[in-house]
C-alpha atoms as a PDB file:
ATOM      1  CA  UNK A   1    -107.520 116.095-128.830  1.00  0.00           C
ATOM      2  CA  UNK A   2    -108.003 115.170-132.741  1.00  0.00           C
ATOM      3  CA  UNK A   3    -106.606 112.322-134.028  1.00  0.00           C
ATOM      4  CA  UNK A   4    -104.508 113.151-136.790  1.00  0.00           C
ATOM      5  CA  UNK A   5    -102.089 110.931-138.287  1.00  0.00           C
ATOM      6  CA  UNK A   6     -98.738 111.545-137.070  1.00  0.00           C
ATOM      7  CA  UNK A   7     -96.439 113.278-139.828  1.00  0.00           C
ATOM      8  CA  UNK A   8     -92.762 113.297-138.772  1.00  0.00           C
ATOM      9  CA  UNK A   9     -90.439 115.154-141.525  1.00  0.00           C
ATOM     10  CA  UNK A  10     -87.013 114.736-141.759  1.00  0.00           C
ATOM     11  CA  UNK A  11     -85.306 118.101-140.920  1.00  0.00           C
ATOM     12  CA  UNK A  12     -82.284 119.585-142.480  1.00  0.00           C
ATOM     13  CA  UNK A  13     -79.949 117.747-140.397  1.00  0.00           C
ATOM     14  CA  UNK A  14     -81.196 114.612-141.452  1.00  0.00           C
ATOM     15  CA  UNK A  15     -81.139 115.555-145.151  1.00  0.00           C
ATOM     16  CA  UNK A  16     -77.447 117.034-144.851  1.00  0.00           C
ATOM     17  CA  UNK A  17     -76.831 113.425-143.115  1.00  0.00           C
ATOM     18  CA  UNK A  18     -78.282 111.868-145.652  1.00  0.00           C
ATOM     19  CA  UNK A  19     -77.264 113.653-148.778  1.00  0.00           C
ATOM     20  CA  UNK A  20     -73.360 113.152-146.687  1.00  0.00           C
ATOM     21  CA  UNK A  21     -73.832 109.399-146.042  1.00  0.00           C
ATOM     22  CA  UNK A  22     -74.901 109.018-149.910  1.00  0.00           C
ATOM     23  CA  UNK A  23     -72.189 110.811-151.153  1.00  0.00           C
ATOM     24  CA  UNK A  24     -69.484 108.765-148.940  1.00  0.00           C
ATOM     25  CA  UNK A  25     -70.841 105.773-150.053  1.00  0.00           C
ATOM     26  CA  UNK A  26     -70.788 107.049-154.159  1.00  0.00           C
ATOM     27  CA  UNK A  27     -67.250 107.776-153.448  1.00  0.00           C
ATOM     28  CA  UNK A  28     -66.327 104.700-151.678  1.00  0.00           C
ATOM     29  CA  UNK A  29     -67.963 102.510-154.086  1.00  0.00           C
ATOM     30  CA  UNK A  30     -67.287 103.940-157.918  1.00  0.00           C
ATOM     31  CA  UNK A  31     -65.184 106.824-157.405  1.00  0.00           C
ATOM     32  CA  UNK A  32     -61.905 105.617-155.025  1.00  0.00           C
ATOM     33  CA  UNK A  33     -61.624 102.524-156.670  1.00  0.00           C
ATOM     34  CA  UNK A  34     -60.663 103.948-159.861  1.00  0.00           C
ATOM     35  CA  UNK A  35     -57.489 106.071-158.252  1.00  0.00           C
ATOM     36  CA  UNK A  36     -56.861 104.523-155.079  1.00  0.00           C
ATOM     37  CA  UNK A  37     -56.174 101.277-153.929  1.00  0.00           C
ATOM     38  CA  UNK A  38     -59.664 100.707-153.165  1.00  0.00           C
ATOM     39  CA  UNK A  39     -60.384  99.755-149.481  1.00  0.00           C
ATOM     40  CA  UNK A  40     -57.119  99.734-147.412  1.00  0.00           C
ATOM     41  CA  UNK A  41     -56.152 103.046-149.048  1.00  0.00           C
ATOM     42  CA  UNK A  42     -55.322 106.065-146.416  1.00  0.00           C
ATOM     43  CA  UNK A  43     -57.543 108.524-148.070  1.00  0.00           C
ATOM     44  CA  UNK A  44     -60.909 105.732-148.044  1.00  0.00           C
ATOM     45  CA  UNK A  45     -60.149 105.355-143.662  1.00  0.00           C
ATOM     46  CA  UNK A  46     -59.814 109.486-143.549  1.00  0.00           C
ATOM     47  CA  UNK A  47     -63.238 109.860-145.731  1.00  0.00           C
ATOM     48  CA  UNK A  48     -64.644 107.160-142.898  1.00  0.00           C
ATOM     49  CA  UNK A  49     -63.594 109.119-140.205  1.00  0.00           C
ATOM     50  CA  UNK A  50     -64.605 112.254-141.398  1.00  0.00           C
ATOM     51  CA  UNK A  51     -68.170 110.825-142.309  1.00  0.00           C
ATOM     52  CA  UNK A  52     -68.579 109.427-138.707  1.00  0.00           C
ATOM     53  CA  UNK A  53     -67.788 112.769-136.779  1.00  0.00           C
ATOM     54  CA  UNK A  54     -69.826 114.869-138.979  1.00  0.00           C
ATOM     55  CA  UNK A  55     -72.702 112.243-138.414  1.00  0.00           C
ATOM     56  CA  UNK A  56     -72.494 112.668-135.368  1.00  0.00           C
ATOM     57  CA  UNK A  57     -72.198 116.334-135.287  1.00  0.00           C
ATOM     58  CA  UNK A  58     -75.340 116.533-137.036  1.00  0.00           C
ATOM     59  CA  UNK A  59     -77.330 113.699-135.749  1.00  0.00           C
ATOM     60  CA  UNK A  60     -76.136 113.201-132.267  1.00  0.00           C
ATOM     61  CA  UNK A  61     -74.415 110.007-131.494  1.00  0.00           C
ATOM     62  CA  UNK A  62     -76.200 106.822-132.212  1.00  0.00           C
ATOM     63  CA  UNK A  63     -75.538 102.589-131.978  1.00  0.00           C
ATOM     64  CA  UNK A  64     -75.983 102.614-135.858  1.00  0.00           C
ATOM     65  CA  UNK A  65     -72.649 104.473-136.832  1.00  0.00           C
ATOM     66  CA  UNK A  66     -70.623 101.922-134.634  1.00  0.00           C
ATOM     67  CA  UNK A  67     -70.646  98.793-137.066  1.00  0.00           C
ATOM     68  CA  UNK A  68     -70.704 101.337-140.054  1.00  0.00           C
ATOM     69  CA  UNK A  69     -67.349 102.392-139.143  1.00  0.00           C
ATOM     70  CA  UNK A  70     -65.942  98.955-138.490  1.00  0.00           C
ATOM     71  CA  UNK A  71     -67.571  97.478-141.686  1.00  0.00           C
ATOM     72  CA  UNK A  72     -65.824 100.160-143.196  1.00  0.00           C
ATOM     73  CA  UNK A  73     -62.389  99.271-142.293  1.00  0.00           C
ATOM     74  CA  UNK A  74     -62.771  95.369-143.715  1.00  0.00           C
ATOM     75  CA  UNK A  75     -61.691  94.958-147.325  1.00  0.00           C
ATOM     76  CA  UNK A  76     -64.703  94.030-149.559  1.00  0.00           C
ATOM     77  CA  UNK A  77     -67.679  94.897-147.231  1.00  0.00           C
ATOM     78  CA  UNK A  78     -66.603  98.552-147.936  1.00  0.00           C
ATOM     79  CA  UNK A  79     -69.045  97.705-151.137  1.00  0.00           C
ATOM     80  CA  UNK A  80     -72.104  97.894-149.041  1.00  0.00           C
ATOM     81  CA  UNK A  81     -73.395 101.717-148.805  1.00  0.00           C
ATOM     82  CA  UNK A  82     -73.419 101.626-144.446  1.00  0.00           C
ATOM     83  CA  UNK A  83     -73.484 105.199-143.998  1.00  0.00           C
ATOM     84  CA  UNK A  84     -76.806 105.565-145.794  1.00  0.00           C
ATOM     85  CA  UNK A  85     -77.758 102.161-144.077  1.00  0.00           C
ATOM     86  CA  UNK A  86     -77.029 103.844-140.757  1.00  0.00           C
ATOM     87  CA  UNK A  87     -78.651 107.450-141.541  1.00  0.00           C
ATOM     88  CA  UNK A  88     -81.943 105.554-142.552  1.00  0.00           C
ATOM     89  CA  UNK A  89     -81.729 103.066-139.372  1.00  0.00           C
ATOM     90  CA  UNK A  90     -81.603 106.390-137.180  1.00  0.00           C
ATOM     91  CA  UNK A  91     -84.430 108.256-139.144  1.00  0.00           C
ATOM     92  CA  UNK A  92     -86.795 105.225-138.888  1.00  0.00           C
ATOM     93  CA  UNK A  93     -85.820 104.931-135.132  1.00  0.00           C
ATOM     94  CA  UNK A  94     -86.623 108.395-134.589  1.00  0.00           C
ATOM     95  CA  UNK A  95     -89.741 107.947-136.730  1.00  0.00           C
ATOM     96  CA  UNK A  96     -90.776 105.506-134.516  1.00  0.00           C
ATOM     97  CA  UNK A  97     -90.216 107.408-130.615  1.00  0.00           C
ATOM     98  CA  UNK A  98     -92.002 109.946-132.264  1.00  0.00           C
ATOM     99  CA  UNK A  99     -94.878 108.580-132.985  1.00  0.00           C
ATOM    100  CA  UNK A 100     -94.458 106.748-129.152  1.00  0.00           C
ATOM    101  CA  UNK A 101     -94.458 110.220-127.636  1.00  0.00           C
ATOM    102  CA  UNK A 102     -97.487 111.169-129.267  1.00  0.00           C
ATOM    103  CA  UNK A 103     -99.321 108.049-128.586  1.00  0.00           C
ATOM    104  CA  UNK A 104     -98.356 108.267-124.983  1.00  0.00           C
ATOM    105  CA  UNK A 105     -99.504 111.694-125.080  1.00  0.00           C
ATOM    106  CA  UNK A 106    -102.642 110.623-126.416  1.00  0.00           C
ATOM    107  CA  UNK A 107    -103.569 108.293-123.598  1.00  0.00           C
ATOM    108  CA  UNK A 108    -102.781 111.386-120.730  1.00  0.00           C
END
């Protein structure tokens, strides 16, 4: 076996999850607070909801979208991006069992 570096790119699941999460957050942050009430409006908790199933629909379920959805739902933290937080915690923590699995397939 060589031994290459390890390149791990993010597929197009991870970019739709990513380009998603970004979006949410845009919307959450500068867009609903100029027409809805801001955080403890309706349509902010259905954009929430709808971010964390498609998340998981393209991502597989994962620790990281837990406390993004329950920050979410407290007034005033809503003004920290947590989707994109969460998409990036899950690509590094993929990053990182990938490069495990190689490693560990190294040393067979």
């Amino acid at each position: 076996m060589t031994q290459d570096a390890i390149t791990f790119s993010p597929g197009p699941r991870f970019r739709a999850a990513l380009l998603l999460a970004i979006l949410a957050d845009l919307l959450q942050v500068v867009i609903f607070p100029l027409f809805v009430e801001g955080a403890e409006s309706p349509a902010d908790d259905a954009l929430d909801l709808c971010i964390a199933i498609a998340l998981v629909r393209l991502l597989g379920w994962h620790w990281e979208f837990l406390p993004s959805f329950a920050a979410k739902l407290i007034p005033g933290v809503d003004l920290v991006p947590f989707w994109t937080l969460a998409v990036a915690s899950v690509y590094r923590k993929s990053k990182r069992l990938a490069s495990a699995a190689e490693a560990s397939r190294e040393d067979s």
